[in-house]
PDB file of N, CA and C in Angstrom:
ATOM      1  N   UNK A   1      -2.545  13.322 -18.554  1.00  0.00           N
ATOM      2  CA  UNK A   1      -3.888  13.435 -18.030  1.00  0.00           C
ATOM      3  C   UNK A   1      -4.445  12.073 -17.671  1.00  0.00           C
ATOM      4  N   UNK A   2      -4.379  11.049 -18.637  1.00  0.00           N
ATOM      5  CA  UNK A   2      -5.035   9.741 -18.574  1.00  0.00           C
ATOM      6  C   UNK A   2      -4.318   9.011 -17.241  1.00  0.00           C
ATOM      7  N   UNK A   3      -2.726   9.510 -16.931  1.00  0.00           N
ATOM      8  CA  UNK A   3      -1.892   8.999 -15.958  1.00  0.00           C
ATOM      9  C   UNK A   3      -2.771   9.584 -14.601  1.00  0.00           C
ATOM     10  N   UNK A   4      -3.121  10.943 -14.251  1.00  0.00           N
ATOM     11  CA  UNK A   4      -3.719  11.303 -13.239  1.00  0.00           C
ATOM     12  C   UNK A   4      -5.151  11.173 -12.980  1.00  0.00           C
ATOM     13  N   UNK A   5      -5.980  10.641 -14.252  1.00  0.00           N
ATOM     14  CA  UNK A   5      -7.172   9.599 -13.668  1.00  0.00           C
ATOM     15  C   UNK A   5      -6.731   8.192 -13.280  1.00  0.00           C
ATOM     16  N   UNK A   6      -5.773   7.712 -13.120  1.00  0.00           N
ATOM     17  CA  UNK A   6      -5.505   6.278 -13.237  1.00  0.00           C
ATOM     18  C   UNK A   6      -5.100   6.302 -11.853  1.00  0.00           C
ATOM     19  N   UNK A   7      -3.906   7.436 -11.414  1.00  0.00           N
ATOM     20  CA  UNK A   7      -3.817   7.547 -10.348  1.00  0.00           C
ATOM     21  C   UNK A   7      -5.242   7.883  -9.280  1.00  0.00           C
ATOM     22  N   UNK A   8      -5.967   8.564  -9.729  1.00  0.00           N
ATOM     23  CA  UNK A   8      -7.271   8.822  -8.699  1.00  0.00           C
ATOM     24  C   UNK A   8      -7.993   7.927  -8.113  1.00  0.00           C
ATOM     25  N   UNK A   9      -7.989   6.604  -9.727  1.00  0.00           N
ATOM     26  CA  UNK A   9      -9.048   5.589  -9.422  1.00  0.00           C
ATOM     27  C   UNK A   9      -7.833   4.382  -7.763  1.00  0.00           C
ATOM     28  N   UNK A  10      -6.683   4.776  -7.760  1.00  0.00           N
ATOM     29  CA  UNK A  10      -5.832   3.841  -7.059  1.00  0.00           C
ATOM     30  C   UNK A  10      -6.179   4.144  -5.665  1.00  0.00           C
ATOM     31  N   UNK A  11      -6.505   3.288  -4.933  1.00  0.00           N
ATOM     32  CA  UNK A  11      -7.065   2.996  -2.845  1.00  0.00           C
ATOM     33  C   UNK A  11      -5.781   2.519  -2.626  1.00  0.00           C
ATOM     34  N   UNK A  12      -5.474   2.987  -1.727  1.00  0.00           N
ATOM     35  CA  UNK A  12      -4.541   2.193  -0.315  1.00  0.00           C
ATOM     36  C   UNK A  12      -5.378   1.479   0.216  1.00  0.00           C
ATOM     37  N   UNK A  13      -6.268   1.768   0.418  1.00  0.00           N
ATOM     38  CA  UNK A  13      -7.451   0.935   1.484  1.00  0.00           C
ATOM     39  C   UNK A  13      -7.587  -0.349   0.800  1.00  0.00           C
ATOM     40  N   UNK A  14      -7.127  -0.561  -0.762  1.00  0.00           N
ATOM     41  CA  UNK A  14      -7.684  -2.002  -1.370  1.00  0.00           C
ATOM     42  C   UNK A  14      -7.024  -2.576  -1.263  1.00  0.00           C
ATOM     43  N   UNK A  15      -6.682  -4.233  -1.023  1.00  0.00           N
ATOM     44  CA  UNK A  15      -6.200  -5.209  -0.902  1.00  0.00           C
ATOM     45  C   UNK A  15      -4.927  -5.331  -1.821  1.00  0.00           C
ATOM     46  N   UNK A  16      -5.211  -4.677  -3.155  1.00  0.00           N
ATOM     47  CA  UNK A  16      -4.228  -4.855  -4.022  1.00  0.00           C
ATOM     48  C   UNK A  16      -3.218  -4.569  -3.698  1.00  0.00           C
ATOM     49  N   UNK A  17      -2.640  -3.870  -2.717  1.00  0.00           N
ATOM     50  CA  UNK A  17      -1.532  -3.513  -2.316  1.00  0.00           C
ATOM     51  C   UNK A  17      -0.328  -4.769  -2.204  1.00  0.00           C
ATOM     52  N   UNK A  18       0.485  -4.774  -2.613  1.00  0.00           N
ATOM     53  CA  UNK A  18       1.271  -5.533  -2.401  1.00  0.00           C
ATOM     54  C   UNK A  18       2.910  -5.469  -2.311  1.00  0.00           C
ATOM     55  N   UNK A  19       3.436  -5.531  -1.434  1.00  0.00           N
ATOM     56  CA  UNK A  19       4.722  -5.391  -1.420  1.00  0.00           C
ATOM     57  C   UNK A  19       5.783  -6.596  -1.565  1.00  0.00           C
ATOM     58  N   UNK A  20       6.726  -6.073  -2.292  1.00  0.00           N
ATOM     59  CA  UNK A  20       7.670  -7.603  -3.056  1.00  0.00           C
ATOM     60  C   UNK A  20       8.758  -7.125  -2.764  1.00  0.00           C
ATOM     61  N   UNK A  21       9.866  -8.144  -2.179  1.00  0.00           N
ATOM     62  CA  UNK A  21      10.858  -8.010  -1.973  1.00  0.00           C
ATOM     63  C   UNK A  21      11.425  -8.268  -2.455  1.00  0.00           C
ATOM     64  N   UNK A  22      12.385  -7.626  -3.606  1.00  0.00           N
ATOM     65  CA  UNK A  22      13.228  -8.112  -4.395  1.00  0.00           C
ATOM     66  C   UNK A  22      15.028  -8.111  -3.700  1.00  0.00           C
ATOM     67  N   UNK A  23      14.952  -9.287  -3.121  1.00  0.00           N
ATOM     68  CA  UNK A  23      16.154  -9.485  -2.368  1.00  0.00           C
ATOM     69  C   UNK A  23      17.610  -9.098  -3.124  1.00  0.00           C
ATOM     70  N   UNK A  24      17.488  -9.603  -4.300  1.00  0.00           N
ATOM     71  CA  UNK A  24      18.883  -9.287  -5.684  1.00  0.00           C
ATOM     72  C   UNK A  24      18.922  -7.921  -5.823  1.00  0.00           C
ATOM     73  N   UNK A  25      18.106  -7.194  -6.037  1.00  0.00           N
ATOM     74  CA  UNK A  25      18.409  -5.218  -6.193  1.00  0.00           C
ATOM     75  C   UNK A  25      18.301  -4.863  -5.027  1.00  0.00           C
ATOM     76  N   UNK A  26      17.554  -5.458  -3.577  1.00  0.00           N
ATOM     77  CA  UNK A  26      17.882  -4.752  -2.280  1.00  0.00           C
ATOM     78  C   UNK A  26      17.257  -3.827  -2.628  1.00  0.00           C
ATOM     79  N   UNK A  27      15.757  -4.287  -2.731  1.00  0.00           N
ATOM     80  CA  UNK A  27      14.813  -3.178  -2.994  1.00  0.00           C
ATOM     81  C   UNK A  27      13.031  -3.434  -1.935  1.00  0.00           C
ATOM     82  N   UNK A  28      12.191  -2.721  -1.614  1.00  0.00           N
ATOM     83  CA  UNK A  28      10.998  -3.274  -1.583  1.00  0.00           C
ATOM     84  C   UNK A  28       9.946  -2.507  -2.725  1.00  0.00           C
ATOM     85  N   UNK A  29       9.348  -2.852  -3.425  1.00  0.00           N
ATOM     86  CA  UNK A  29       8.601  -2.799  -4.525  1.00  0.00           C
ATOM     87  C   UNK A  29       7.062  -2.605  -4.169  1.00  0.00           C
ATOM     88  N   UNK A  30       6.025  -1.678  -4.846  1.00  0.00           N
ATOM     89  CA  UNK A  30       4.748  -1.336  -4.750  1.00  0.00           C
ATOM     90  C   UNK A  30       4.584  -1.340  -6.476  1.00  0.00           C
ATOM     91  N   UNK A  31       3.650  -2.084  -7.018  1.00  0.00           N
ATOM     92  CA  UNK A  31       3.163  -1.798  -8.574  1.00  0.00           C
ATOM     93  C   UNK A  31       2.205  -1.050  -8.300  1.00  0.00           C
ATOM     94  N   UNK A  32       2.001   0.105  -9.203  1.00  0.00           N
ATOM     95  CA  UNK A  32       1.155   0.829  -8.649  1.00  0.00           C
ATOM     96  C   UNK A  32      -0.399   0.799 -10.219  1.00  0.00           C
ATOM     97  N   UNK A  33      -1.236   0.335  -9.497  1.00  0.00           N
ATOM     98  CA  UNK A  33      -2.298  -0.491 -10.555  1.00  0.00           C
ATOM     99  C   UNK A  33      -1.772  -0.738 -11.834  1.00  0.00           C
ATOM    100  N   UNK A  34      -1.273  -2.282 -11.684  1.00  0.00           N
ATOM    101  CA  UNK A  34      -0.836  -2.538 -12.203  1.00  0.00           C
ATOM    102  C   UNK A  34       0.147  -1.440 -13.764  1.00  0.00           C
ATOM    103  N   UNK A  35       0.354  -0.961 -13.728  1.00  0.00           N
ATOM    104  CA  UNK A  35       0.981   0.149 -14.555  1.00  0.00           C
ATOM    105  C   UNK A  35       2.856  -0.158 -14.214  1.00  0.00           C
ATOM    106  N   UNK A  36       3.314   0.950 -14.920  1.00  0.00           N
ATOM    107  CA  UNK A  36       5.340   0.977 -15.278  1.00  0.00           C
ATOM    108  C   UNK A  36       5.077   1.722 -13.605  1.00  0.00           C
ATOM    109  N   UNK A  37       4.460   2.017 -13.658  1.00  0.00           N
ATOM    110  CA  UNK A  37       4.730   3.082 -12.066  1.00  0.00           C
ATOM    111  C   UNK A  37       5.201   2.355 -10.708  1.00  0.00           C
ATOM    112  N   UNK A  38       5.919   2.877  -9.807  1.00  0.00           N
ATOM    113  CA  UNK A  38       6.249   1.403  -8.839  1.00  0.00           C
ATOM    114  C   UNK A  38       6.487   3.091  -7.731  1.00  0.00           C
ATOM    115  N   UNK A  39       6.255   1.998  -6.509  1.00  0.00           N
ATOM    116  CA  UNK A  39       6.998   3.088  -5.709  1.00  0.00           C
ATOM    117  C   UNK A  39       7.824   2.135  -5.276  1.00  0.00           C
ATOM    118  N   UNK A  40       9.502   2.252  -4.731  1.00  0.00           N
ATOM    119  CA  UNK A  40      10.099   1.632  -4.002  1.00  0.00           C
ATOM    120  C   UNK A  40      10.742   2.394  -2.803  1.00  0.00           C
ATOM    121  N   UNK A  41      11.700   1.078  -2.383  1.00  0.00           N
ATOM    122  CA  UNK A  41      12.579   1.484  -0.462  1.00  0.00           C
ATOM    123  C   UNK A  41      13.790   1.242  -1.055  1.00  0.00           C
ATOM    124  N   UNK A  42      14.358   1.309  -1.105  1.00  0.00           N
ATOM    125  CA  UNK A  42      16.504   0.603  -1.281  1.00  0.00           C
ATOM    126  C   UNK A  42      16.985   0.778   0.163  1.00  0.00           C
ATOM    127  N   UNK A  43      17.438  -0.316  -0.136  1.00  0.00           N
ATOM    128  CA  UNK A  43      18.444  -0.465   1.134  1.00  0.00           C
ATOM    129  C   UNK A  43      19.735  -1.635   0.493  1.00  0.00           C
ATOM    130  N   UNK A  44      20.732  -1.157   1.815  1.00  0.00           N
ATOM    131  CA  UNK A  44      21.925  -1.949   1.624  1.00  0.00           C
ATOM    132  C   UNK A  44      22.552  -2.756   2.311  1.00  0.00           C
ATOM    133  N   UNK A  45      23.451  -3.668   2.192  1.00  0.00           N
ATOM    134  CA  UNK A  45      23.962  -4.201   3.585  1.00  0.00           C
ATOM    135  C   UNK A  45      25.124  -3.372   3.604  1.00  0.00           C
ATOM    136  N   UNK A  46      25.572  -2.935   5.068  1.00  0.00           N
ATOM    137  CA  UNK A  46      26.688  -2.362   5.578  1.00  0.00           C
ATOM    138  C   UNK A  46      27.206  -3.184   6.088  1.00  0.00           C
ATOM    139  N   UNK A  47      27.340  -4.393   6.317  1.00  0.00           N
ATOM    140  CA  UNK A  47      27.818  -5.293   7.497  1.00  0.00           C
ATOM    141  C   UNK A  47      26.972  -6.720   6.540  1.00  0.00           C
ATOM    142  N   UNK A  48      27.800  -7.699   7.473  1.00  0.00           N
ATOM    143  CA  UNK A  48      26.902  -8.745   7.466  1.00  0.00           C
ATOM    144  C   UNK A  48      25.543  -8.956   8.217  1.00  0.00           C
ATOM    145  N   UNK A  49      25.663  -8.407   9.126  1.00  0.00           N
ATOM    146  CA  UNK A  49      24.205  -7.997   9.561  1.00  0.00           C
ATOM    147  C   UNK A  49      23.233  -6.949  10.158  1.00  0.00           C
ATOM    148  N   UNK A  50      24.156  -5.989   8.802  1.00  0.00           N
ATOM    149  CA  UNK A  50      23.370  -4.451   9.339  1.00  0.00           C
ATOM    150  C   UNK A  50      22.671  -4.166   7.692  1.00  0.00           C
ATOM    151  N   UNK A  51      21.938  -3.746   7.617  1.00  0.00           N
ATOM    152  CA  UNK A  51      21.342  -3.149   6.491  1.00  0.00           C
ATOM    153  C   UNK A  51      21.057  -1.316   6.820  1.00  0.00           C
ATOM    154  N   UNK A  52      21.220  -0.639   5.603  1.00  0.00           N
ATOM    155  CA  UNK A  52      20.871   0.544   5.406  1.00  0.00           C
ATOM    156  C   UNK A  52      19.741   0.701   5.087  1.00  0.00           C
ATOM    157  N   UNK A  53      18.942   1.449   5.847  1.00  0.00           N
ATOM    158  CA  UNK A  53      17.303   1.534   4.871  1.00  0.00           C
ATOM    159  C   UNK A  53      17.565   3.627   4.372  1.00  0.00           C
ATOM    160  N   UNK A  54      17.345   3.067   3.066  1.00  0.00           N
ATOM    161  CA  UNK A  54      18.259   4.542   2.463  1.00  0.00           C
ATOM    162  C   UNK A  54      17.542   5.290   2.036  1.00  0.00           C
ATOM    163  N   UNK A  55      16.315   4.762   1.176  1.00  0.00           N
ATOM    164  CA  UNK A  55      15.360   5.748   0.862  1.00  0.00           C
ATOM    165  C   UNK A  55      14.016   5.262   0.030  1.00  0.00           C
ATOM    166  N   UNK A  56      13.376   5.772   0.207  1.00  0.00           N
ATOM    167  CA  UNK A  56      12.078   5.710  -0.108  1.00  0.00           C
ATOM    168  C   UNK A  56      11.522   6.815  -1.312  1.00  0.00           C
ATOM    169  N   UNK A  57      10.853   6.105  -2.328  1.00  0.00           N
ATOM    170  CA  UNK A  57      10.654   7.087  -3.443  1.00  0.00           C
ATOM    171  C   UNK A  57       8.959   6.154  -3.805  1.00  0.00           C
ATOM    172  N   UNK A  58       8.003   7.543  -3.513  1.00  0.00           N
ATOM    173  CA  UNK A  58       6.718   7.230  -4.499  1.00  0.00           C
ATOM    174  C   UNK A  58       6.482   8.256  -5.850  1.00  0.00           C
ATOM    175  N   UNK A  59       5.886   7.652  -6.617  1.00  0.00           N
ATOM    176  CA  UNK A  59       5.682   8.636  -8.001  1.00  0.00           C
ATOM    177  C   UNK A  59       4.858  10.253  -7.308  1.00  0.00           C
ATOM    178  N   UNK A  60       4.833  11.663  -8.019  1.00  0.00           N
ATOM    179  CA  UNK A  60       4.641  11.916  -7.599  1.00  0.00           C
ATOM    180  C   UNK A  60       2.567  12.292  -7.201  1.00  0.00           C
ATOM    181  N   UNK A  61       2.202  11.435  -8.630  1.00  0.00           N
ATOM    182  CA  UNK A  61       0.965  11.176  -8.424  1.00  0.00           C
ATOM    183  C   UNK A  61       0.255  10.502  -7.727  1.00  0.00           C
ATOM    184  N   UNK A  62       1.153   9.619  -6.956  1.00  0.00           N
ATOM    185  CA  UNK A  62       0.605   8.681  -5.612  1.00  0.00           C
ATOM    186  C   UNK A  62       0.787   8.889  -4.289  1.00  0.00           C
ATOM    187  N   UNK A  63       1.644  10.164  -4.168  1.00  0.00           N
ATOM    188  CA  UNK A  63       2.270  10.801  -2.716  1.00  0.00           C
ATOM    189  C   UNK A  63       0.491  11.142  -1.862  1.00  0.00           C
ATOM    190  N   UNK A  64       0.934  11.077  -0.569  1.00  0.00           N
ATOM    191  CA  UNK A  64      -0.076  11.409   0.048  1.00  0.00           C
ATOM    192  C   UNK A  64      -1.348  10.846   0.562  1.00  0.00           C
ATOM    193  N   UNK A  65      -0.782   9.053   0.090  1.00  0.00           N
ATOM    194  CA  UNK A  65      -1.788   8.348   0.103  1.00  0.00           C
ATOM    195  C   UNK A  65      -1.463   7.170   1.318  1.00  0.00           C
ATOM    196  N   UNK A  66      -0.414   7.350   1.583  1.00  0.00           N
ATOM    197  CA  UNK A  66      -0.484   5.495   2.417  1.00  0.00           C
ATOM    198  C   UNK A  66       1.174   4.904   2.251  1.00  0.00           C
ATOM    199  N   UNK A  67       1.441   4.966   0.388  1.00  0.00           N
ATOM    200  CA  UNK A  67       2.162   4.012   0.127  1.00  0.00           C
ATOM    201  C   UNK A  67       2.995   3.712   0.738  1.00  0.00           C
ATOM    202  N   UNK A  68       4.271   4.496   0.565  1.00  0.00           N
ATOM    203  CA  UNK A  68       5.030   4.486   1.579  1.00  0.00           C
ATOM    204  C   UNK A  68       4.962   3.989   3.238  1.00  0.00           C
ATOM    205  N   UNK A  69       4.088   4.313   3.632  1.00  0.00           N
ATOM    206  CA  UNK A  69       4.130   3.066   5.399  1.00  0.00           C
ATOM    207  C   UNK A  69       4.217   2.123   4.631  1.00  0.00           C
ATOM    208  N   UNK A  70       3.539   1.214   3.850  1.00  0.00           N
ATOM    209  CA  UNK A  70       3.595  -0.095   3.542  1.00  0.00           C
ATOM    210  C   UNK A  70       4.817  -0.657   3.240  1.00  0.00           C
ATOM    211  N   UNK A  71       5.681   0.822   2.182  1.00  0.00           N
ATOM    212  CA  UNK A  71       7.144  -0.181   2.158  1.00  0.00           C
ATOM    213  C   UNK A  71       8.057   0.038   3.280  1.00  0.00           C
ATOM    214  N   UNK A  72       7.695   1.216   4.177  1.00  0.00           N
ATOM    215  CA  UNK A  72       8.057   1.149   5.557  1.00  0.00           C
ATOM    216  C   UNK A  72       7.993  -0.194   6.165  1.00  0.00           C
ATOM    217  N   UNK A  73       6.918  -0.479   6.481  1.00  0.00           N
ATOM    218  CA  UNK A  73       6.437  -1.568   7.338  1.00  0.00           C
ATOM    219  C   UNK A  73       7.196  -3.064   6.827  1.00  0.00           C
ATOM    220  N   UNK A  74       7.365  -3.026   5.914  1.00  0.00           N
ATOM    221  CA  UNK A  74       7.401  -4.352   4.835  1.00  0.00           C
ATOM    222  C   UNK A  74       9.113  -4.398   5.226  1.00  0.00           C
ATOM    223  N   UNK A  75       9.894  -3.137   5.113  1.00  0.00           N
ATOM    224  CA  UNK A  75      11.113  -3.205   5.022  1.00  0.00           C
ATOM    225  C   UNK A  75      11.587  -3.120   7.029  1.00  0.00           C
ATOM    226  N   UNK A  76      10.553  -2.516   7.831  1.00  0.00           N
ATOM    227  CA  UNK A  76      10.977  -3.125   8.900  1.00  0.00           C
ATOM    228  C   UNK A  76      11.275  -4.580   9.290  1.00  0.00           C
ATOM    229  N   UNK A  77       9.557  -4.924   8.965  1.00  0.00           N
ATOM    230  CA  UNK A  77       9.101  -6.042   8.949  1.00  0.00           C
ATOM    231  C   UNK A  77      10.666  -7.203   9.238  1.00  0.00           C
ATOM    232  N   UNK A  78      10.941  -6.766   8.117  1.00  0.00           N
ATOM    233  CA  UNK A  78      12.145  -8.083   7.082  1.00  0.00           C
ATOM    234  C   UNK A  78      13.272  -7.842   8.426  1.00  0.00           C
ATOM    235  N   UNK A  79      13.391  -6.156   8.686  1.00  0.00           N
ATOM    236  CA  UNK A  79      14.887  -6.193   9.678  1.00  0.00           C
ATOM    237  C   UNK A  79      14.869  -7.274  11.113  1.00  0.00           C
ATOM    238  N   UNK A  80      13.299  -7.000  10.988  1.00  0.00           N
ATOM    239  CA  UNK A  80      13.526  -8.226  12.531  1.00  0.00           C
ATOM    240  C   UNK A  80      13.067  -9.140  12.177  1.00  0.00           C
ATOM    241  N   UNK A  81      12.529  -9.938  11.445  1.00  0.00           N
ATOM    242  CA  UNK A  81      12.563 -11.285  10.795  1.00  0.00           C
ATOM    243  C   UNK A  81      13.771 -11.543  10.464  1.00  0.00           C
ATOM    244  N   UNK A  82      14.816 -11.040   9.705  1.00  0.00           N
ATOM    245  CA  UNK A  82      16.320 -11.461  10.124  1.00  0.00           C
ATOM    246  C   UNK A  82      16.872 -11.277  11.041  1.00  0.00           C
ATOM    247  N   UNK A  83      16.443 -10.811  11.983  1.00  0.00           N
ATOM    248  CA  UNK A  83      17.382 -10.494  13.231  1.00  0.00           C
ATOM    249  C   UNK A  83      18.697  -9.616  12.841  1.00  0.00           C
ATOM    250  N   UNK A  84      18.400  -8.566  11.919  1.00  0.00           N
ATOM    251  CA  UNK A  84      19.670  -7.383  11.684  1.00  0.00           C
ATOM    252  C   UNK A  84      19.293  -6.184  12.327  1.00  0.00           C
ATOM    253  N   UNK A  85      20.073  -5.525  12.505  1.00  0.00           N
ATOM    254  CA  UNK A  85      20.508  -4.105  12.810  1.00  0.00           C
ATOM    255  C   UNK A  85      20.103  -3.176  11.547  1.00  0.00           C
ATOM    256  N   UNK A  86      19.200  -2.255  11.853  1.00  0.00           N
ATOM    257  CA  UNK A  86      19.600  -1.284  10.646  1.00  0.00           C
ATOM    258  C   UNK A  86      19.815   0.261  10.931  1.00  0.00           C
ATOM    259  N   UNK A  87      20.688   0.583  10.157  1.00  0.00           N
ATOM    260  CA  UNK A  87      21.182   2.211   9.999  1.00  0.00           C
ATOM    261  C   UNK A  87      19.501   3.069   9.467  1.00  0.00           C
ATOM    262  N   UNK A  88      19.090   3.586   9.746  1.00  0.00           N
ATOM    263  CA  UNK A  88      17.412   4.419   9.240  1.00  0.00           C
ATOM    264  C   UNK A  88      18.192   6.034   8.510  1.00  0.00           C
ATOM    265  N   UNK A  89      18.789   5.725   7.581  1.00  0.00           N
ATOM    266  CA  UNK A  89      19.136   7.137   6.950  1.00  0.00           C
ATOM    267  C   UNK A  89      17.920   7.732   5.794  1.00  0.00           C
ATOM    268  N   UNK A  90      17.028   6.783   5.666  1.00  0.00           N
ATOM    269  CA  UNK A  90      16.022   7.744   5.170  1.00  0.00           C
ATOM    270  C   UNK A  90      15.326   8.036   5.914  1.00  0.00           C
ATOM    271  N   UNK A  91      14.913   9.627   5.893  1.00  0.00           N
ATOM    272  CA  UNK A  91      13.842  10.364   6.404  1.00  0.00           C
ATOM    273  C   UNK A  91      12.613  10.055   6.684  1.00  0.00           C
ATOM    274  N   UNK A  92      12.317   9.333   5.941  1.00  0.00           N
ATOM    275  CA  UNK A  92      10.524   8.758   5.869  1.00  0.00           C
ATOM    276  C   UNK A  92      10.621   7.432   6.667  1.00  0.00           C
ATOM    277  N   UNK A  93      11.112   6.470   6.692  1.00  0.00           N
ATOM    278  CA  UNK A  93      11.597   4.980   7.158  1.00  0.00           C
ATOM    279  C   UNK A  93      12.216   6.010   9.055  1.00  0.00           C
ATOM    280  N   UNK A  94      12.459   7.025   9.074  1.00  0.00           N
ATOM    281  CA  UNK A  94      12.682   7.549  10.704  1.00  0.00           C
ATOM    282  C   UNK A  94      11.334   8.151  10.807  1.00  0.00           C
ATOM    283  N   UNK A  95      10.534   8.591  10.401  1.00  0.00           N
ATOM    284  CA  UNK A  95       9.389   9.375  10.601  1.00  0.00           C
ATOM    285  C   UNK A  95       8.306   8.349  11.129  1.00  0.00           C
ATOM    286  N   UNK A  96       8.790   6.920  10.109  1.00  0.00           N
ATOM    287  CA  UNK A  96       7.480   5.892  10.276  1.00  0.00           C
ATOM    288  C   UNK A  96       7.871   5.179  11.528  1.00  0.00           C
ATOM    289  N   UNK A  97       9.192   5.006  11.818  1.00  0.00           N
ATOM    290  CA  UNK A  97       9.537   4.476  13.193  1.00  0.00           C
ATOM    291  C   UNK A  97       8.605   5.264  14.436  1.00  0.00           C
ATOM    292  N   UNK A  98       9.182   6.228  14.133  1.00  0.00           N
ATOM    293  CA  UNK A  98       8.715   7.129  15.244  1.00  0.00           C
ATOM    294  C   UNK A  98       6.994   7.191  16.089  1.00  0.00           C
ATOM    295  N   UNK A  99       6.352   7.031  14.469  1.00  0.00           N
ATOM    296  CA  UNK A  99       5.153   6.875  14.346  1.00  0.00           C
ATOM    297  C   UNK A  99       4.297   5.694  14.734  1.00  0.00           C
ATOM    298  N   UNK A 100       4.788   5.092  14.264  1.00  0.00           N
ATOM    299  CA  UNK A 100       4.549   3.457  14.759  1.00  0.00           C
ATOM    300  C   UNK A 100       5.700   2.716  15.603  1.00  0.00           C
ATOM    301  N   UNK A 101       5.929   3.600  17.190  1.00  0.00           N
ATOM    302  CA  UNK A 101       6.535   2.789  18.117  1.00  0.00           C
ATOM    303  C   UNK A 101       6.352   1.141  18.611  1.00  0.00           C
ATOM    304  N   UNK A 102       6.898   0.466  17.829  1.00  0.00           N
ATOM    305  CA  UNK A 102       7.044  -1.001  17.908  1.00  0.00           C
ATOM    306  C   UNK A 102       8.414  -1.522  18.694  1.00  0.00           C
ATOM    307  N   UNK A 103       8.054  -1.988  20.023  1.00  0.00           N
ATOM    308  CA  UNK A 103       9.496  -2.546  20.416  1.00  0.00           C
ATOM    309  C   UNK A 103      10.657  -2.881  19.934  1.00  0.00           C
ATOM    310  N   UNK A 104       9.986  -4.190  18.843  1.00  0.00           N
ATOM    311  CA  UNK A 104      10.604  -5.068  18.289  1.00  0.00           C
ATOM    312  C   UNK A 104      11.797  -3.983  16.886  1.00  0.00           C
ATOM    313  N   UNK A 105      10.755  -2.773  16.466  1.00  0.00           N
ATOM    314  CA  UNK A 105      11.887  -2.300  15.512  1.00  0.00           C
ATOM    315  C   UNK A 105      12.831  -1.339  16.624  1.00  0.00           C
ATOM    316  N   UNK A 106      12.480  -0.878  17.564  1.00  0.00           N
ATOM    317  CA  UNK A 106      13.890  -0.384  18.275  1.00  0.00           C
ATOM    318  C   UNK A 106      14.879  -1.112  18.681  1.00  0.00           C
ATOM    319  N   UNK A 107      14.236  -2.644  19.131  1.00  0.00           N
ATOM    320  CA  UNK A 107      15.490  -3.764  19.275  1.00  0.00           C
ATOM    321  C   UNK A 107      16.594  -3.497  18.354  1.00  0.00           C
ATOM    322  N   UNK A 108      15.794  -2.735  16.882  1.00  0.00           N
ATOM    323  CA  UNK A 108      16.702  -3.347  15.832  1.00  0.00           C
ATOM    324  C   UNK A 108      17.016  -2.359  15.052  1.00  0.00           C
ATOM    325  N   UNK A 109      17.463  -1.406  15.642  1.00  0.00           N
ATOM    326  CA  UNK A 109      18.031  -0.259  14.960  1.00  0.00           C
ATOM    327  C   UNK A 109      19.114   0.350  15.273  1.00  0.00           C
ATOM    328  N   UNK A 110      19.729   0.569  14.627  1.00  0.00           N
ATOM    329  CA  UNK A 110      21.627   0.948  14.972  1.00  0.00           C
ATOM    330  C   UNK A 110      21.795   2.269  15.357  1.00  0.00           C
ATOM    331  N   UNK A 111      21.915   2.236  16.941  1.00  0.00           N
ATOM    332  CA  UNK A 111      21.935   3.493  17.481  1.00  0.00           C
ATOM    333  C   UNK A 111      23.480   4.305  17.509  1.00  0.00           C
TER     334      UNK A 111
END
């Protein structure tokens, strides 16, 4: 119960948002107010310069809010700031492409 007021009091809209790239697990990271709760992205390298963006997981008390574009965005972000290729085998990471038609991430996606 105390977990689903904690979740209520949490905005996407607030600044706190923050996404961390933890380059060593090949992960992108959301703390979710401050709490054990996290939403993350995983991805992999297939190549030396292809990455997998594989999947996306938010708790299920935070679904429906935002989070996810952010580690969307965050984990595009990174594919064309390195200049890689990526495979989009998660569902949500193809939905957000789609959604947010950006040149720069079709440059960079492994057709």
């Amino acid at each position: 119960m105390a977990q689903a007021a904690q979740a209520n009091a949490f905005d996407v809209n607030n600044s706190q948002i923050q996404v961390e790239h933890d380059k060593k697990r090949r992960q992108f990271v959301i703390r979710l107010n401050g709490s054990h709760d996290r939403a993350v992205l995983l991805y992999e390298y297939v190549g030396k310069k292809t990455v997998d963006l594989q999947h996306t997981e938010v708790p299920d008390a935070y679904r429906g809010r935002g989070i996810a574009k952010h580690l969307a965005k965050a984990a595009m972000d990174f594919v064309v700031e390195e200049d890689l290729k990526a495979h989009l085998t998660c569902w949500y990471i193809q939905k957000y492409v789609k959604e947010n038609p950006q040149p720069q991430y079709f440059e960079h996606i492994y057709q």
